[in-house]
Protein backbone atom coordinates (compact mmCIF):
# COMPACT_ATOMS: atom_id res chain seq x y z
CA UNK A 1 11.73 -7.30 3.95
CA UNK A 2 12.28 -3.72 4.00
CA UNK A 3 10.75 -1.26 2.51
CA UNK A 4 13.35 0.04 0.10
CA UNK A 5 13.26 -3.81 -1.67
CA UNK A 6 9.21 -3.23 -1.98
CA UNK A 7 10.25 0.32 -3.59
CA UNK A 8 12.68 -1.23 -5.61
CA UNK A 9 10.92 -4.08 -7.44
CA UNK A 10 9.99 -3.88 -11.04
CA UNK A 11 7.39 -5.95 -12.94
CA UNK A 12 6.06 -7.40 -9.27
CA UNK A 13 2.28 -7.30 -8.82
CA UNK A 14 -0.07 -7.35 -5.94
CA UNK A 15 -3.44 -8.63 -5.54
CA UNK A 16 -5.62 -6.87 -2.29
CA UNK A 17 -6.53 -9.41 0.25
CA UNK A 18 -7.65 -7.77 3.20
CA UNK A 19 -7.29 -4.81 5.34
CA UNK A 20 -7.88 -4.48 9.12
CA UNK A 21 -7.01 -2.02 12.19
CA UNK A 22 -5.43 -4.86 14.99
CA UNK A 23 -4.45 -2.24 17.22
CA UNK A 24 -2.03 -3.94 18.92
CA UNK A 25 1.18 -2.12 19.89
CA UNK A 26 3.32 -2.48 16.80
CA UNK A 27 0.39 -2.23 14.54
CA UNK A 28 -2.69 -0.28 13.90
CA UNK A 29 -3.37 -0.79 9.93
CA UNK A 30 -2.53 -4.04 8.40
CA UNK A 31 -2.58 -4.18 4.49
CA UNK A 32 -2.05 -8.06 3.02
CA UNK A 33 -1.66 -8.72 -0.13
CA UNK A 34 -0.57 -11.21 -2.43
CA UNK A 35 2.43 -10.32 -4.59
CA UNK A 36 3.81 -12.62 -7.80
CA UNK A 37 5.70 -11.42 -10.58
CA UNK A 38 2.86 -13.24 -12.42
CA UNK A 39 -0.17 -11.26 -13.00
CA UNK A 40 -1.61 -14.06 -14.00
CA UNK A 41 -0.94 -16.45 -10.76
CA UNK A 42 -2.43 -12.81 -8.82
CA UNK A 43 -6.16 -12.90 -10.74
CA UNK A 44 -6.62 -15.68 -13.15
CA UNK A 45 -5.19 -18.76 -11.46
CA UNK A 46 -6.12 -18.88 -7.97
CA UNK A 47 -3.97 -21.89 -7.15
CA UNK A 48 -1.14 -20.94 -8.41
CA UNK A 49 1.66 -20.44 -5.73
CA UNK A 50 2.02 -16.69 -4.61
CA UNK A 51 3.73 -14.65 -1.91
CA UNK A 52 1.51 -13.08 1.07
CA UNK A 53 2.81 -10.02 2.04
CA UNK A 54 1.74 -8.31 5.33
CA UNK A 55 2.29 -4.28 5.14
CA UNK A 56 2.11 -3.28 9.11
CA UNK A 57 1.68 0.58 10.03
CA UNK A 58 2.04 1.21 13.63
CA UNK A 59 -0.07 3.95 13.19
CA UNK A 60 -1.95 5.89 10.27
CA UNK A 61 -3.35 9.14 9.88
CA UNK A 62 -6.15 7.75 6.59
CA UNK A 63 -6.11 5.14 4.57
CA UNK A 64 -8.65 4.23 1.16
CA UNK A 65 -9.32 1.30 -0.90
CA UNK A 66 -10.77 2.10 -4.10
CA UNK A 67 -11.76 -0.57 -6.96
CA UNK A 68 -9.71 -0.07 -9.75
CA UNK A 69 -12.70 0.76 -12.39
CA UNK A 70 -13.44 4.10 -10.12
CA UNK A 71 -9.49 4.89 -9.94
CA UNK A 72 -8.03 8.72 -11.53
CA UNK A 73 -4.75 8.58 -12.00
CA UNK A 74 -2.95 11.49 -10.32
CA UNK A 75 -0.88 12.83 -13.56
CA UNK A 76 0.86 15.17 -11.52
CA UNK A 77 2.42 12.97 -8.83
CA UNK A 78 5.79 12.39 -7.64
CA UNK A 79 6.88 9.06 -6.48
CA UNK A 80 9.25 6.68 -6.47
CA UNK A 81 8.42 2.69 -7.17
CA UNK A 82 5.60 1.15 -9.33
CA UNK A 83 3.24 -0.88 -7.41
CA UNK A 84 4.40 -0.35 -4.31
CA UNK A 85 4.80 3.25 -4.07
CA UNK A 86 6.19 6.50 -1.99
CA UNK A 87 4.71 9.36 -2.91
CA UNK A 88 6.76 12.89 -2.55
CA UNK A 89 3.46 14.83 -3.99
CA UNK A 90 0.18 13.67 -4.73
CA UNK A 91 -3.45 15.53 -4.96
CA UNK A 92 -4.61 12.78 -2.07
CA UNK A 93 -2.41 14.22 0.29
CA UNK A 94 -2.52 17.79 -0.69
CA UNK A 95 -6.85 17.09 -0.48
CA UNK A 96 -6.51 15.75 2.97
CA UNK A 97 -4.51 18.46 4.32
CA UNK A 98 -6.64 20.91 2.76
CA UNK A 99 -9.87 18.97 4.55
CA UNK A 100 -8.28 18.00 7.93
CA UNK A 101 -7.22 20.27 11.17
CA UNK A 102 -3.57 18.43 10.94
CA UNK A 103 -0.72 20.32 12.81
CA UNK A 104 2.18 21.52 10.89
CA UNK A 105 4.78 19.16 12.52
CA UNK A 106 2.11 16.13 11.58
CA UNK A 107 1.92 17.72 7.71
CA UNK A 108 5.96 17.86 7.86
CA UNK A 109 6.63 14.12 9.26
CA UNK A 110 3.58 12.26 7.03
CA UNK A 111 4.29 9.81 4.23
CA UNK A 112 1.79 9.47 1.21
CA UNK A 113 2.22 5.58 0.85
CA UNK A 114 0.13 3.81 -2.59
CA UNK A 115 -0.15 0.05 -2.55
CA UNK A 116 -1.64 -0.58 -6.15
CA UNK A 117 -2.85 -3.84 -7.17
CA UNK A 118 -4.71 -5.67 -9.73
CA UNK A 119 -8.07 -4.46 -9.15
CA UNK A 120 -7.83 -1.96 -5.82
CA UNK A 121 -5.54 1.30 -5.53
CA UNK A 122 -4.61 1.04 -1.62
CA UNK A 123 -3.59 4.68 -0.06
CA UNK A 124 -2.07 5.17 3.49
CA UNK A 125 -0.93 8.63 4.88
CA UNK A 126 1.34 7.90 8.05
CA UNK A 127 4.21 9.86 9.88
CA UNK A 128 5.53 6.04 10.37
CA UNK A 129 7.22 3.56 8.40
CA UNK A 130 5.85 0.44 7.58
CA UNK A 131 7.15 -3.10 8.72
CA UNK A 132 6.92 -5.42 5.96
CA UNK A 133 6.43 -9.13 6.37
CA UNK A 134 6.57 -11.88 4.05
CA UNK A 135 5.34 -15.53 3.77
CA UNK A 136 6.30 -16.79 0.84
CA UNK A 137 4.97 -19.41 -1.12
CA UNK A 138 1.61 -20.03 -0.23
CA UNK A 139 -1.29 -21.72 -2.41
CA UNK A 140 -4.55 -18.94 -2.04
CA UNK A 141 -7.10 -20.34 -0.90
């Protein structure tokens, strides 16, 4: 899948599985979630038949997981998608470059990337694109 159809989808939820640092050579964060366009199938029915999704960075600069109940909404932030999102300007990345020793050709190439789900708000700052991978179909376990 690429990343434009994740960008593109409307009324398509996720549910946060796991998140892990493989470090292999193609990836260095891996993000799955499970993605329906049934909240429902994502939280209340755990049976129900869902997509996994596997959201590979090759490599990161930061990434956070937050539960939703300690979540602010950034008001003033720029993106484009809903709950898979690219951010053009967000007070996450503008509070990491203020609190980091990043070069300027690091700040120019990094992505502010927001996986939000159900019950976790997923951020990822990366000068790479992700790889997106899909199972589809699967019964959670």
């Amino acid at each position: 899948m690429e990343i434009s159809t994740l960008l593109s989808m409307k009324d398509y939820g996720f549910a946060f599985v796991n998140i892990s640092e493989p470090r292999t050579n193609e990836t260095a964060l891996r993000i799955t979630v499970y993605g329906s366009d049934h909240d429902t199938s994502l939280l209340v029915a755990p049976n129900e038949p869902v997509t996994t999704i596997h959201i590979d960075f090759p490599s990161y600069i930061t990434y956070s997981v937050t539960y939703d109940d300690y979540t602010l909404w950034d008001e003033d932030a720029v993106f484009q998608g809903e709950s898979f999102r690219l951010y053009q300007q967000s007070s996450f990345m503008d509070s990491f470059i203020r609190s980091s020793c990043l070069e300027k050709t690091i700040i120019e190439s990094m992505h502010h990337y927001g996986i939000h789900c159900i019950e976790h708000s997923i951020e990822v700052l990366s000068t790479s694109v992700p790889t997106i991978k899909v199972v589809p179909s699967i019964t959670k376990e």
